[in-house]
PDB file of N, CA and C in Angstrom:
ATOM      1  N   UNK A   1     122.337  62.055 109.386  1.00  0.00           N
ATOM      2  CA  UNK A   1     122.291  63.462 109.767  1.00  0.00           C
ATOM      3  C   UNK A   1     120.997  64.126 109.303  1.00  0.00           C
ATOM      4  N   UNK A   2     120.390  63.432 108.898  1.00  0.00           N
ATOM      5  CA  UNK A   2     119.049  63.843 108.454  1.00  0.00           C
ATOM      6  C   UNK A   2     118.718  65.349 107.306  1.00  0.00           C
ATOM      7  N   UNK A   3     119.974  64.858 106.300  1.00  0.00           N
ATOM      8  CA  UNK A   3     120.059  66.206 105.734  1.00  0.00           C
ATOM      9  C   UNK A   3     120.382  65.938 103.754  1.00  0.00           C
ATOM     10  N   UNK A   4     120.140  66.457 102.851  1.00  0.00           N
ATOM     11  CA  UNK A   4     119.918  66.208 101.790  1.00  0.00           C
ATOM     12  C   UNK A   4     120.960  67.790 100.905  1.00  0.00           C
ATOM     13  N   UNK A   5     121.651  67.616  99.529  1.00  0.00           N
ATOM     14  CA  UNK A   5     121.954  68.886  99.494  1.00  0.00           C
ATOM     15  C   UNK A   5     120.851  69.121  98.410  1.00  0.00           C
ATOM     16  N   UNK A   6     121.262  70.074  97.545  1.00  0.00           N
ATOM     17  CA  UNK A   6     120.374  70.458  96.165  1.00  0.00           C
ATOM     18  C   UNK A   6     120.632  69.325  95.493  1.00  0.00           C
ATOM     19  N   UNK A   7     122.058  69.331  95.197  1.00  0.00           N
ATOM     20  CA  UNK A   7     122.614  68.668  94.178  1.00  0.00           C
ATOM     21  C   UNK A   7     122.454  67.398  93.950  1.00  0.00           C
ATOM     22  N   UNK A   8     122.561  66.768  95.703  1.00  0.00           N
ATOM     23  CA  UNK A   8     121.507  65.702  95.371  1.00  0.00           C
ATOM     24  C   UNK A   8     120.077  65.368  95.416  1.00  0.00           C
ATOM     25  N   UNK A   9     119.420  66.210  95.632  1.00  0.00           N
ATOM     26  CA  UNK A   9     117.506  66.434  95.353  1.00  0.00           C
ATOM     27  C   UNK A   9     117.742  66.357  93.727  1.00  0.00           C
ATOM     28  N   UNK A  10     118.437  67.274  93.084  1.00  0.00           N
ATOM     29  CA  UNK A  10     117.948  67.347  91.758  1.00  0.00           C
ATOM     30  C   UNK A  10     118.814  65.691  90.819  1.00  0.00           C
ATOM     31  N   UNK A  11     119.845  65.262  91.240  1.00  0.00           N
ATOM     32  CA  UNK A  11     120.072  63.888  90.736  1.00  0.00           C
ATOM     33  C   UNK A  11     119.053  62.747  91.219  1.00  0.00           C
ATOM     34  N   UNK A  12     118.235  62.964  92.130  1.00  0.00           N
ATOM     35  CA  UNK A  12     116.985  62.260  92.207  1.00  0.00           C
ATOM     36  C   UNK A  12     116.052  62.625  91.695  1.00  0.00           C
ATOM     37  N   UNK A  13     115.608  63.788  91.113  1.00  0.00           N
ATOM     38  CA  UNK A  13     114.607  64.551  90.403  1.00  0.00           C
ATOM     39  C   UNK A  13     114.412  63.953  89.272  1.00  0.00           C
ATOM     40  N   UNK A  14     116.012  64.073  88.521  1.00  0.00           N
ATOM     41  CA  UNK A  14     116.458  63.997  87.173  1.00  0.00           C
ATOM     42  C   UNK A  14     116.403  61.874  86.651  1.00  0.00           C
ATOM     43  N   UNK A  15     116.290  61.461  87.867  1.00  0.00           N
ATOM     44  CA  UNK A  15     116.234  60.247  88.109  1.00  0.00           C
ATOM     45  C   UNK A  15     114.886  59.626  87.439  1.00  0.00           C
ATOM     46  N   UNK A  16     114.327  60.210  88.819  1.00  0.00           N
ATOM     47  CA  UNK A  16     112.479  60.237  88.367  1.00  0.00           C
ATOM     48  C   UNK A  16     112.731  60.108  87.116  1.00  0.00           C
ATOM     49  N   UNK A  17     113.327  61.323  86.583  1.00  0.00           N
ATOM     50  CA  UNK A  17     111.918  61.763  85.320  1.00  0.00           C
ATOM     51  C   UNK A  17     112.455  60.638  84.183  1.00  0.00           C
ATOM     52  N   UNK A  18     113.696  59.928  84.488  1.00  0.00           N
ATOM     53  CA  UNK A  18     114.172  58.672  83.779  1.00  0.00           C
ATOM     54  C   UNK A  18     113.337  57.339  83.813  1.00  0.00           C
ATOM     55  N   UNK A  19     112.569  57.818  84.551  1.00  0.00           N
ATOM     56  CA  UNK A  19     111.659  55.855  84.402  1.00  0.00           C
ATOM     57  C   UNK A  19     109.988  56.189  84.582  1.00  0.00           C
ATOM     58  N   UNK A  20     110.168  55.348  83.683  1.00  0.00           N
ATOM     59  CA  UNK A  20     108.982  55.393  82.437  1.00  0.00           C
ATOM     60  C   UNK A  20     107.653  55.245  83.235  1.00  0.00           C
ATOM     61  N   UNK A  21     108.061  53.979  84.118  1.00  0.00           N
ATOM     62  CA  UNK A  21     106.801  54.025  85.292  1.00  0.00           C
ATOM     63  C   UNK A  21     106.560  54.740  86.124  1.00  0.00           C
ATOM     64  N   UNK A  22     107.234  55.545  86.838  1.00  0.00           N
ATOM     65  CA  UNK A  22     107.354  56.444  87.951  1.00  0.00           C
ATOM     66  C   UNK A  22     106.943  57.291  88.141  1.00  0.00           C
ATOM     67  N   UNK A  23     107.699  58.320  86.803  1.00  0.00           N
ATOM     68  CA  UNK A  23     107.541  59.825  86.465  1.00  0.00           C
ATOM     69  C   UNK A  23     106.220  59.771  86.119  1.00  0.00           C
ATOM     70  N   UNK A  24     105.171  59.728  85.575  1.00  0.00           N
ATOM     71  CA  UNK A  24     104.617  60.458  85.326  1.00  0.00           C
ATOM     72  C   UNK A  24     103.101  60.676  86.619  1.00  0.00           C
ATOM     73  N   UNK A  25     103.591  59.391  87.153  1.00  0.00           N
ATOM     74  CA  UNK A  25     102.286  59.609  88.436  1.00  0.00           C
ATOM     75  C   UNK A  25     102.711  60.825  89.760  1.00  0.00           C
ATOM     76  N   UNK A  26     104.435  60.567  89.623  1.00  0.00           N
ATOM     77  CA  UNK A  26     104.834  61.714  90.368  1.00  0.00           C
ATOM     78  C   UNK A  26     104.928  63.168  90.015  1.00  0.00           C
ATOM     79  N   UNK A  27     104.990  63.379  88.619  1.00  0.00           N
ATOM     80  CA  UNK A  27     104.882  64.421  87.948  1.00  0.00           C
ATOM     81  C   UNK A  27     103.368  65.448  88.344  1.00  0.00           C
ATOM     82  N   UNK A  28     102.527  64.564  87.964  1.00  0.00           N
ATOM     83  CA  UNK A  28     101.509  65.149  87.952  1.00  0.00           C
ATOM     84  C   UNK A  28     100.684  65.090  89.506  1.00  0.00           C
ATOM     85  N   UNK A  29     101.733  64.578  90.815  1.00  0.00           N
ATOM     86  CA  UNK A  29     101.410  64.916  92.007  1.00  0.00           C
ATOM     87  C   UNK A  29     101.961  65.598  92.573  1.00  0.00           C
ATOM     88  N   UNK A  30     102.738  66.604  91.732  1.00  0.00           N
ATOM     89  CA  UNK A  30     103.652  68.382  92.408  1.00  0.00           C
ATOM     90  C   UNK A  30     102.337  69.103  91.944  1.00  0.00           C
ATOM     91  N   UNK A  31     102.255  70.406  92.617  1.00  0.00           N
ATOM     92  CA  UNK A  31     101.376  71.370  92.244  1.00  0.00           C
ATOM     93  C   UNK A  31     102.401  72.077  90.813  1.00  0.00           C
ATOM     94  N   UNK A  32     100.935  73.004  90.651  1.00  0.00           N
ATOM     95  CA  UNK A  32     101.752  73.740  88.842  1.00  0.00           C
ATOM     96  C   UNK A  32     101.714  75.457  89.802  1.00  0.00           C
ATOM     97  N   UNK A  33     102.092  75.857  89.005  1.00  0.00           N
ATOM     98  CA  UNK A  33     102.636  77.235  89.144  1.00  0.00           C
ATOM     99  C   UNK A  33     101.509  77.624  88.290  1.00  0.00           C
ATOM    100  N   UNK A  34     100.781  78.862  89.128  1.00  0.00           N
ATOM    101  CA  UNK A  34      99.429  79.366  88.753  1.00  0.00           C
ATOM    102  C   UNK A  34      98.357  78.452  88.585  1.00  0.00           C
ATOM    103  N   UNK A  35      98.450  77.487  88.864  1.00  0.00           N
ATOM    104  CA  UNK A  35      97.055  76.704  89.040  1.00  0.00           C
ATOM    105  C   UNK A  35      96.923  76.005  90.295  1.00  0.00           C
ATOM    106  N   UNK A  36      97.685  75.443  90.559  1.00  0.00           N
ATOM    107  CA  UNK A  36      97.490  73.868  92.370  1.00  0.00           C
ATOM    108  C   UNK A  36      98.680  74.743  93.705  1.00  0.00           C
ATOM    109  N   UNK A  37      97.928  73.827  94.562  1.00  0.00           N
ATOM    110  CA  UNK A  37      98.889  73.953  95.531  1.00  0.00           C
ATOM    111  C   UNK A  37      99.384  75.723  96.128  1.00  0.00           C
ATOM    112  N   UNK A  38     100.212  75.051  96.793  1.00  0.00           N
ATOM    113  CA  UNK A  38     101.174  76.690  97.547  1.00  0.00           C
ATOM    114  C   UNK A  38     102.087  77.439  95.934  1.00  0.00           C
ATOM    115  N   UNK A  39     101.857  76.621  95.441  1.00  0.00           N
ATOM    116  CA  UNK A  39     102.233  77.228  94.530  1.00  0.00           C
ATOM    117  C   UNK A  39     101.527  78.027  92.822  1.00  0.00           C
ATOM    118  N   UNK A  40     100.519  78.195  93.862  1.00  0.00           N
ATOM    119  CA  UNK A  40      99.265  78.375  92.416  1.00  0.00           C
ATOM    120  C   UNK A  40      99.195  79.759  92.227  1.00  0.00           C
ATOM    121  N   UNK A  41      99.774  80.723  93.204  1.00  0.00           N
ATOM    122  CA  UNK A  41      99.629  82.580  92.854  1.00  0.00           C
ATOM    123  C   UNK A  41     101.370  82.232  92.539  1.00  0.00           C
ATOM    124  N   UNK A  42     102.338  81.642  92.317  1.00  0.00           N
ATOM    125  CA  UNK A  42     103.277  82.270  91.938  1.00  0.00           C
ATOM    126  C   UNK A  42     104.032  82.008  90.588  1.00  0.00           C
ATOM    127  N   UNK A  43     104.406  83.395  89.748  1.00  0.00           N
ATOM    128  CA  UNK A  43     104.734  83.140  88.328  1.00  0.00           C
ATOM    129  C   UNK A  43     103.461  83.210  87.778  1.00  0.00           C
ATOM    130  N   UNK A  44     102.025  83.747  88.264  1.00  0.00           N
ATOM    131  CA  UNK A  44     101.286  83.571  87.765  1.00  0.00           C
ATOM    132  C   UNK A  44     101.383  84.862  86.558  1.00  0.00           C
ATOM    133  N   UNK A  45     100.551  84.298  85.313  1.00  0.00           N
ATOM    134  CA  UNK A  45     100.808  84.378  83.959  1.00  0.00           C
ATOM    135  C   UNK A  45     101.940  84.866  82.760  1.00  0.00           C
ATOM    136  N   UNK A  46     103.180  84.322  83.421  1.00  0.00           N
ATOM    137  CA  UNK A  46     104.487  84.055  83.180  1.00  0.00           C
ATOM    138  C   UNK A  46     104.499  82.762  82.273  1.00  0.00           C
ATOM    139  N   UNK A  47     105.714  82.514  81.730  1.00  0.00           N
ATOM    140  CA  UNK A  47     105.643  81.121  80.950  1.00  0.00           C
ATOM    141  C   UNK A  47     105.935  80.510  81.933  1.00  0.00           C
ATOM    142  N   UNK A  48     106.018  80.596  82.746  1.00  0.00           N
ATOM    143  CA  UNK A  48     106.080  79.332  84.028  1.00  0.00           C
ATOM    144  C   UNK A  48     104.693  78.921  84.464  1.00  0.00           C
ATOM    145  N   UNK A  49     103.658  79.851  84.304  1.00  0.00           N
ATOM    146  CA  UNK A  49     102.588  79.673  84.629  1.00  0.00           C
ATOM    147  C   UNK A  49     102.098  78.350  84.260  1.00  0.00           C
ATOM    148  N   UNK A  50     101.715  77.129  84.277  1.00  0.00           N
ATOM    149  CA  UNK A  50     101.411  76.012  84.017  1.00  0.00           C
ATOM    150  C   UNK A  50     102.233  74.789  83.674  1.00  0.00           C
ATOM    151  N   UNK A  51     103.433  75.434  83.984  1.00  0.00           N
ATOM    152  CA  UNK A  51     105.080  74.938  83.166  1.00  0.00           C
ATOM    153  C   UNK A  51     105.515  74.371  84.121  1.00  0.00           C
ATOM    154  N   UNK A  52     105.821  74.743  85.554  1.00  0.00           N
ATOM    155  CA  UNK A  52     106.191  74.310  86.613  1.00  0.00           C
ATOM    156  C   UNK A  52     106.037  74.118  87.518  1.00  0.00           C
ATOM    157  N   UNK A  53     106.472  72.452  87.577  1.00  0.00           N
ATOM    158  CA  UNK A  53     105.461  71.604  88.595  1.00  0.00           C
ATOM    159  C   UNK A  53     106.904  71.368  89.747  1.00  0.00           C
ATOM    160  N   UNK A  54     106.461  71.920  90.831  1.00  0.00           N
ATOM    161  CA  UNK A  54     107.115  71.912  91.821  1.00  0.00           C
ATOM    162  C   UNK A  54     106.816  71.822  93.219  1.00  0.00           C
ATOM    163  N   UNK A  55     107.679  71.472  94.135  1.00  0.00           N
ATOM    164  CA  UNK A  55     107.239  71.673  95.945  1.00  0.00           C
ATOM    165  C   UNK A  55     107.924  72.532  96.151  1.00  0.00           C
ATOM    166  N   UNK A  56     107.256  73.587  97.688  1.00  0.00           N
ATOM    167  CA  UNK A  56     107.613  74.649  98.216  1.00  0.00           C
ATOM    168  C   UNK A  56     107.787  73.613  98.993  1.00  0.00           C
ATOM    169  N   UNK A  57     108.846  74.545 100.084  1.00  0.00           N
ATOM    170  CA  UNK A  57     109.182  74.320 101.615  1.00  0.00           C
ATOM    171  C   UNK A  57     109.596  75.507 101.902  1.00  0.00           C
ATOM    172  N   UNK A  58     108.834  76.254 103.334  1.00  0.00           N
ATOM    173  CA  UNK A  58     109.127  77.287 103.958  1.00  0.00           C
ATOM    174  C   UNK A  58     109.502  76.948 105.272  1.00  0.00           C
ATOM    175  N   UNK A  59     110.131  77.568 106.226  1.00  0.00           N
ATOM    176  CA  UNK A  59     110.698  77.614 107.809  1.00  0.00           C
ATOM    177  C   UNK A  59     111.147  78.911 107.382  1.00  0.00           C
ATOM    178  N   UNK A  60     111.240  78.914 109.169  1.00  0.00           N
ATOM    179  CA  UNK A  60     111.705  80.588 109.618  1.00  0.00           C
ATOM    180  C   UNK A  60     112.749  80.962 108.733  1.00  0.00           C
ATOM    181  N   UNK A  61     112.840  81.755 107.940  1.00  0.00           N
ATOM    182  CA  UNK A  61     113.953  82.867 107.268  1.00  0.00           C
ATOM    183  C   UNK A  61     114.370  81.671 105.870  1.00  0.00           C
ATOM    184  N   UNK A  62     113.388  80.923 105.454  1.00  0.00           N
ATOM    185  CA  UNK A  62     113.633  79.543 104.565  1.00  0.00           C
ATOM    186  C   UNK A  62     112.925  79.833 103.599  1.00  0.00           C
ATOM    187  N   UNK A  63     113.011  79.273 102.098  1.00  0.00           N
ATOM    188  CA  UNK A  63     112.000  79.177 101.254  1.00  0.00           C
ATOM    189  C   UNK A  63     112.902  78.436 100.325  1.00  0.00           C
ATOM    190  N   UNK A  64     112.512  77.183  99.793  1.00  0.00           N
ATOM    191  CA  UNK A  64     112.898  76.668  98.816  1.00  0.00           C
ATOM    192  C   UNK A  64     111.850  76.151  97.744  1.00  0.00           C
ATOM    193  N   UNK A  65     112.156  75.689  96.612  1.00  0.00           N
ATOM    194  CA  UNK A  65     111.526  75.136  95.870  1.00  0.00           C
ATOM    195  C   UNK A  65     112.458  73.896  95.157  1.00  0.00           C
ATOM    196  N   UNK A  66     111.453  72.812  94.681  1.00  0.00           N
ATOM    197  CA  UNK A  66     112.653  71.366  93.821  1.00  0.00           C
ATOM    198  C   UNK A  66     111.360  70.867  92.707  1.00  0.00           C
ATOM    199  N   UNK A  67     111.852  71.017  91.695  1.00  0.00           N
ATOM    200  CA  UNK A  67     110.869  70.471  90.507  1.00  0.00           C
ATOM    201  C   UNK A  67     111.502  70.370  89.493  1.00  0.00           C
ATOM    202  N   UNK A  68     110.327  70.604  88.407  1.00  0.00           N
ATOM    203  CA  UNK A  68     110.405  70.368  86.719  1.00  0.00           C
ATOM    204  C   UNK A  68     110.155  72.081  85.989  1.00  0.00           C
ATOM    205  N   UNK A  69     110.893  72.222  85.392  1.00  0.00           N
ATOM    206  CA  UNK A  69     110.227  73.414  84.510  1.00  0.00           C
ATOM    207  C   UNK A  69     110.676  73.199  82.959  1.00  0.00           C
ATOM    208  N   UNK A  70     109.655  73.213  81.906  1.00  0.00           N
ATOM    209  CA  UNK A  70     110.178  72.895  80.581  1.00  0.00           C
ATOM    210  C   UNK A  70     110.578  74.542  80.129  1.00  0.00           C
ATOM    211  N   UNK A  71     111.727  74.424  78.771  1.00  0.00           N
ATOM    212  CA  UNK A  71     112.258  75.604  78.539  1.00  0.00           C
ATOM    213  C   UNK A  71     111.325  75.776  77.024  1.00  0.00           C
ATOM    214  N   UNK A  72     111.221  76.174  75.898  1.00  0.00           N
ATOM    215  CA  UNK A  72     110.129  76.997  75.159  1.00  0.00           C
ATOM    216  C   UNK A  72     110.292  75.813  74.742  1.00  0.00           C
ATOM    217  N   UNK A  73     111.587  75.351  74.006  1.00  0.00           N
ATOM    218  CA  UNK A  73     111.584  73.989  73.074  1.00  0.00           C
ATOM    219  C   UNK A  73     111.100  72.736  73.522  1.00  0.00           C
ATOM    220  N   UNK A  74     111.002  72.372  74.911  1.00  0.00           N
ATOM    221  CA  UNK A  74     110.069  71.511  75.568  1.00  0.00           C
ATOM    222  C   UNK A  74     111.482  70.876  75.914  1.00  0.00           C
ATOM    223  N   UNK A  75     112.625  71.319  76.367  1.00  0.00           N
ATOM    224  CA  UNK A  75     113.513  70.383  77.367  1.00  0.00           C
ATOM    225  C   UNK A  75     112.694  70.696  78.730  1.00  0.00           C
ATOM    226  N   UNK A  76     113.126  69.545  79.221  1.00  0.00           N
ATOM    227  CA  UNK A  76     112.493  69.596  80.841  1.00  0.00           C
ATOM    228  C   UNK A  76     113.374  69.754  81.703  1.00  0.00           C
ATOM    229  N   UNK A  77     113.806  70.804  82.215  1.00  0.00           N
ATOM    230  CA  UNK A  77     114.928  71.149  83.781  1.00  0.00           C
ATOM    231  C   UNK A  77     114.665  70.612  84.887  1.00  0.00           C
ATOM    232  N   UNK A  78     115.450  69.802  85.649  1.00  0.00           N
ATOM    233  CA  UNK A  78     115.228  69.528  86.978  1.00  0.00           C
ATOM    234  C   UNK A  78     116.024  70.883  87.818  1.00  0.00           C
ATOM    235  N   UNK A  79     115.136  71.007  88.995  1.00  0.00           N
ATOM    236  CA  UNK A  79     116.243  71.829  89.498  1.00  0.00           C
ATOM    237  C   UNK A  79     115.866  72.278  91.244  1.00  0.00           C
ATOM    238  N   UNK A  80     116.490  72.546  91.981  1.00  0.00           N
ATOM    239  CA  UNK A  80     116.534  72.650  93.485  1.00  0.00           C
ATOM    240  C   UNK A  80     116.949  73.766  93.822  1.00  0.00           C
ATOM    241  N   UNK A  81     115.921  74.677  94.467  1.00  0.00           N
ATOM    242  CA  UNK A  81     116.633  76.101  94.956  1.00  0.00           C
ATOM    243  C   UNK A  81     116.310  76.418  96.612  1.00  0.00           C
ATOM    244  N   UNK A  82     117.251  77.004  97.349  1.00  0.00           N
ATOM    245  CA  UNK A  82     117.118  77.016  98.926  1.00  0.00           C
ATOM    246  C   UNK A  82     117.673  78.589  99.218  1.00  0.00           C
ATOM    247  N   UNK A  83     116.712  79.075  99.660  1.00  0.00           N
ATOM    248  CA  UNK A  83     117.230  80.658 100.392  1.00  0.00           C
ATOM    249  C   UNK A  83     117.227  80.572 101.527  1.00  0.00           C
ATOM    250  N   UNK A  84     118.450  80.453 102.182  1.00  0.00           N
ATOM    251  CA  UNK A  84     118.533  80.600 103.918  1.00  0.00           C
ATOM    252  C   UNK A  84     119.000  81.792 104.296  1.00  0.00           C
ATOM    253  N   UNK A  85     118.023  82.292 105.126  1.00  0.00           N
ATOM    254  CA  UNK A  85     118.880  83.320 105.854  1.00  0.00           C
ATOM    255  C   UNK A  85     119.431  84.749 105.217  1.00  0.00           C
ATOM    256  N   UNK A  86     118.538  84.925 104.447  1.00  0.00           N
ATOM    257  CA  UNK A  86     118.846  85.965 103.390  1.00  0.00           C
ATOM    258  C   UNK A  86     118.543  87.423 103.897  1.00  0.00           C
ATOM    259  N   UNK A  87     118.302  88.285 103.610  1.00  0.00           N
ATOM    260  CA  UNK A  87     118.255  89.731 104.023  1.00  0.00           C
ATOM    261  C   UNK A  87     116.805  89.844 103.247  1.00  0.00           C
ATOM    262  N   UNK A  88     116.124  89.377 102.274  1.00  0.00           N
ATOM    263  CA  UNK A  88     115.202  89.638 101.768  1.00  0.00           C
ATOM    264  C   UNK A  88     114.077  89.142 102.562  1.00  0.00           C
ATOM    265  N   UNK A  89     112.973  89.731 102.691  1.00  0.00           N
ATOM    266  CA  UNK A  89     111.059  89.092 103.243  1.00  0.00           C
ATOM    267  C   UNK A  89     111.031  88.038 102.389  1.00  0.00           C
ATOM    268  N   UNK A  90     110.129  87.011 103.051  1.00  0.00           N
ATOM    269  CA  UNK A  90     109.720  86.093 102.427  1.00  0.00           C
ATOM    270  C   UNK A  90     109.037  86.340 100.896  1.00  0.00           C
ATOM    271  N   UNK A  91     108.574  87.621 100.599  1.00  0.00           N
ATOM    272  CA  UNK A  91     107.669  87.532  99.310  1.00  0.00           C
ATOM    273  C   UNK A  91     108.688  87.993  98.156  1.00  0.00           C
ATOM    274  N   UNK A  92     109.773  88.851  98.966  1.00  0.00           N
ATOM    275  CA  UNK A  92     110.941  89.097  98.101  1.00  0.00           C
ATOM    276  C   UNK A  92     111.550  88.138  97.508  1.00  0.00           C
ATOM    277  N   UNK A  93     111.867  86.987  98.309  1.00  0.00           N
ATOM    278  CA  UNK A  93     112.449  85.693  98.094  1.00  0.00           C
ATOM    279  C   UNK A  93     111.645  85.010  96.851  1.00  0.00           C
ATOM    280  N   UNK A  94     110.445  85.210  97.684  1.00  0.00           N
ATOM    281  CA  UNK A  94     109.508  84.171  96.044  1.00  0.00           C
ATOM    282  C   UNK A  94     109.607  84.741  95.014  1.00  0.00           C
ATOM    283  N   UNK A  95     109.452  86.244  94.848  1.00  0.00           N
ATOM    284  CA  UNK A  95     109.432  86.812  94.029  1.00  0.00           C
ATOM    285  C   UNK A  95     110.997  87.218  93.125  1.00  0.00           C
ATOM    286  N   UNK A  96     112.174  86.782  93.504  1.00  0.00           N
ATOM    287  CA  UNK A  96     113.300  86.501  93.288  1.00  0.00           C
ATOM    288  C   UNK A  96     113.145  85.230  92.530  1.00  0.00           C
ATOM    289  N   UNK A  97     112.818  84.600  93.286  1.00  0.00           N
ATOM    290  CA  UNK A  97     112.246  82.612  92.753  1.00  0.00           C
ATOM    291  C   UNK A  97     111.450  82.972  91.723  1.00  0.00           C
ATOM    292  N   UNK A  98     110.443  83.389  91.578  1.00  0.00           N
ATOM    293  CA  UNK A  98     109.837  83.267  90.588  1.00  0.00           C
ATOM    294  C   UNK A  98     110.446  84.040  89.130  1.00  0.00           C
ATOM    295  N   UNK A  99     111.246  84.824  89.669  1.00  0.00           N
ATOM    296  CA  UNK A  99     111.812  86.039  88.495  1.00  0.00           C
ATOM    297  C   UNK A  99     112.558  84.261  87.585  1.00  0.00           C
ATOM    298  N   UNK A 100     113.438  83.734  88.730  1.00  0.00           N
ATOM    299  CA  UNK A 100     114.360  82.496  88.065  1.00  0.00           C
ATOM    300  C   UNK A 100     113.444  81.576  87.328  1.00  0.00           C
ATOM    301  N   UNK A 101     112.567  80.982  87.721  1.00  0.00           N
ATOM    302  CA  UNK A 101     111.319  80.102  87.086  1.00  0.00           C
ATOM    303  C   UNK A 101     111.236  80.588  85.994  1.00  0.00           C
ATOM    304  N   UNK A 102     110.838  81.879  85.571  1.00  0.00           N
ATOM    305  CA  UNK A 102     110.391  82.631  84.675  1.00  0.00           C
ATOM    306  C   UNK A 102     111.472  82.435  82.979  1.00  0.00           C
ATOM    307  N   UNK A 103     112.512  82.726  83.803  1.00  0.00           N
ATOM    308  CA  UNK A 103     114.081  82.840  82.724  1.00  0.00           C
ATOM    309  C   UNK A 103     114.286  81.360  82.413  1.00  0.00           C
ATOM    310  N   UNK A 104     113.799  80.426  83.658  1.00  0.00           N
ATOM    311  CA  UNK A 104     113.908  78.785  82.817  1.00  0.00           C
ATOM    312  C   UNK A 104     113.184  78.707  81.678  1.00  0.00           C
ATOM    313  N   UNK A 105     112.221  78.657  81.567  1.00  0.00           N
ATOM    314  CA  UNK A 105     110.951  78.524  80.689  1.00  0.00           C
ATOM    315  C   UNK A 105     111.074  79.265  79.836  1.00  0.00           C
ATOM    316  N   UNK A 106     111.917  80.778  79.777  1.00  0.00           N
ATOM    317  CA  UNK A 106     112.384  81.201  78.205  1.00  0.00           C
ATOM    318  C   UNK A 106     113.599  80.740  77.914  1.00  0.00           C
ATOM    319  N   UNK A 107     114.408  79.941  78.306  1.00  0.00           N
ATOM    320  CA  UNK A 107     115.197  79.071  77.799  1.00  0.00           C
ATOM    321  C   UNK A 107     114.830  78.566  76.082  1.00  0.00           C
ATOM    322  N   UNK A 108     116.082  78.731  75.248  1.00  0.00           N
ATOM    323  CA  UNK A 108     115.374  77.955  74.215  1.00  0.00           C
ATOM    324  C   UNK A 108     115.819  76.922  74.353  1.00  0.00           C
TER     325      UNK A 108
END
Protein backbone atom coordinates (compact mmCIF):
# COMPACT_ATOMS: atom_id res chain seq x y z
CA UNK A 1 0.00 0.00 0.00
CA UNK A 2 2.83 2.08 -0.19
CA UNK A 3 2.35 3.61 3.19
CA UNK A 4 4.44 3.79 6.54
CA UNK A 5 2.85 5.03 10.08
CA UNK A 6 4.93 7.29 12.66
CA UNK A 7 5.15 4.63 14.91
CA UNK A 8 6.75 2.68 12.65
CA UNK A 9 9.32 5.43 11.10
CA UNK A 10 10.37 6.06 14.63
CA UNK A 11 10.97 2.03 15.58
CA UNK A 12 13.24 2.25 12.55
CA UNK A 13 14.79 5.50 13.64
CA UNK A 14 15.33 4.13 17.11
CA UNK A 15 16.79 1.05 15.27
CA UNK A 16 19.39 3.03 13.40
CA UNK A 17 20.61 4.70 16.17
CA UNK A 18 21.20 0.92 17.72
CA UNK A 19 24.04 -0.14 15.38
CA UNK A 20 27.18 0.94 15.79
CA UNK A 21 27.98 0.87 12.03
CA UNK A 22 25.10 2.56 10.57
CA UNK A 23 24.12 5.36 12.78
CA UNK A 24 26.51 7.48 12.64
CA UNK A 25 27.04 7.92 8.72
CA UNK A 26 23.23 8.29 8.69
CA UNK A 27 23.14 10.62 11.48
CA UNK A 28 25.24 13.03 10.18
CA UNK A 29 23.39 12.78 6.57
CA UNK A 30 19.93 14.52 8.07
CA UNK A 31 20.26 18.26 7.96
CA UNK A 32 20.58 20.15 11.65
CA UNK A 33 18.14 22.64 12.65
CA UNK A 34 19.66 26.15 12.11
CA UNK A 35 22.49 25.15 10.16
CA UNK A 36 21.83 22.44 6.77
CA UNK A 37 19.19 21.69 4.67
CA UNK A 38 15.23 22.74 4.61
CA UNK A 39 15.73 22.71 7.81
CA UNK A 40 18.40 25.31 8.63
CA UNK A 41 15.94 28.66 9.45
CA UNK A 42 13.90 26.49 11.76
CA UNK A 43 14.25 26.54 15.74
CA UNK A 44 16.83 28.75 14.82
CA UNK A 45 18.71 29.79 18.10
CA UNK A 46 16.59 27.58 20.31
CA UNK A 47 18.25 24.54 22.01
CA UNK A 48 17.23 22.71 19.10
CA UNK A 49 19.30 24.84 17.13
CA UNK A 50 22.18 22.38 16.24
CA UNK A 51 20.45 19.55 18.31
CA UNK A 52 18.21 18.33 15.66
CA UNK A 53 19.02 16.38 12.96
CA UNK A 54 16.05 15.68 10.97
CA UNK A 55 14.00 15.31 7.40
CA UNK A 56 11.19 17.57 6.34
CA UNK A 57 8.50 16.37 4.01
CA UNK A 58 5.96 18.85 2.70
CA UNK A 59 2.73 18.19 0.14
CA UNK A 60 -0.31 20.13 -0.25
CA UNK A 61 -1.83 20.93 3.34
CA UNK A 62 1.33 18.35 4.71
CA UNK A 63 4.35 18.99 6.76
CA UNK A 64 6.10 16.45 8.64
CA UNK A 65 9.30 15.96 10.20
CA UNK A 66 11.28 12.22 11.53
CA UNK A 67 14.67 12.50 13.39
CA UNK A 68 16.95 12.75 16.43
CA UNK A 69 16.76 15.48 19.02
CA UNK A 70 19.01 15.17 22.27
CA UNK A 71 17.26 16.41 25.62
CA UNK A 72 19.84 18.81 27.95
CA UNK A 73 21.25 15.54 29.64
CA UNK A 74 22.26 14.19 26.21
CA UNK A 75 19.39 11.35 25.88
CA UNK A 76 18.76 11.14 22.24
CA UNK A 77 14.78 11.09 21.15
CA UNK A 78 13.72 9.47 18.11
CA UNK A 79 10.64 10.82 16.95
CA UNK A 80 8.03 11.26 13.84
CA UNK A 81 5.60 14.09 13.47
CA UNK A 82 2.82 14.50 10.47
CA UNK A 83 0.29 17.49 10.16
CA UNK A 84 -2.40 16.66 7.67
CA UNK A 85 -4.90 18.73 6.83
CA UNK A 86 -4.89 21.05 9.60
CA UNK A 87 -6.55 24.53 9.73
CA UNK A 88 -3.15 26.13 10.32
CA UNK A 89 -0.63 27.84 7.10
CA UNK A 90 2.16 26.03 6.47
CA UNK A 91 4.53 28.42 8.62
CA UNK A 92 2.03 28.04 11.49
CA UNK A 93 2.54 24.35 11.31
CA UNK A 94 6.42 24.68 11.41
CA UNK A 95 6.25 27.01 13.78
CA UNK A 96 3.96 24.71 16.03
CA UNK A 97 6.83 21.99 15.07
CA UNK A 98 9.35 23.88 16.05
CA UNK A 99 7.67 25.23 19.41
CA UNK A 100 7.70 20.89 20.02
CA UNK A 101 11.53 20.50 18.94
CA UNK A 102 12.22 23.20 21.24
CA UNK A 103 10.43 21.46 24.60
CA UNK A 104 12.41 18.12 23.43
CA UNK A 105 15.75 19.52 23.91
CA UNK A 106 14.70 21.09 27.35
CA UNK A 107 13.87 17.80 28.40
CA UNK A 108 16.06 16.86 31.30
Amino acid sequence: MNSITTHQLVQMLCEYAKDSAVFPSFYKSLPVAGETGTIRKLADGTEADGNLHAKSGTMARVKSYAGYVKTRSGKMLCFAMIGNNTLWTEEELRDKFANLFVLMAKLP
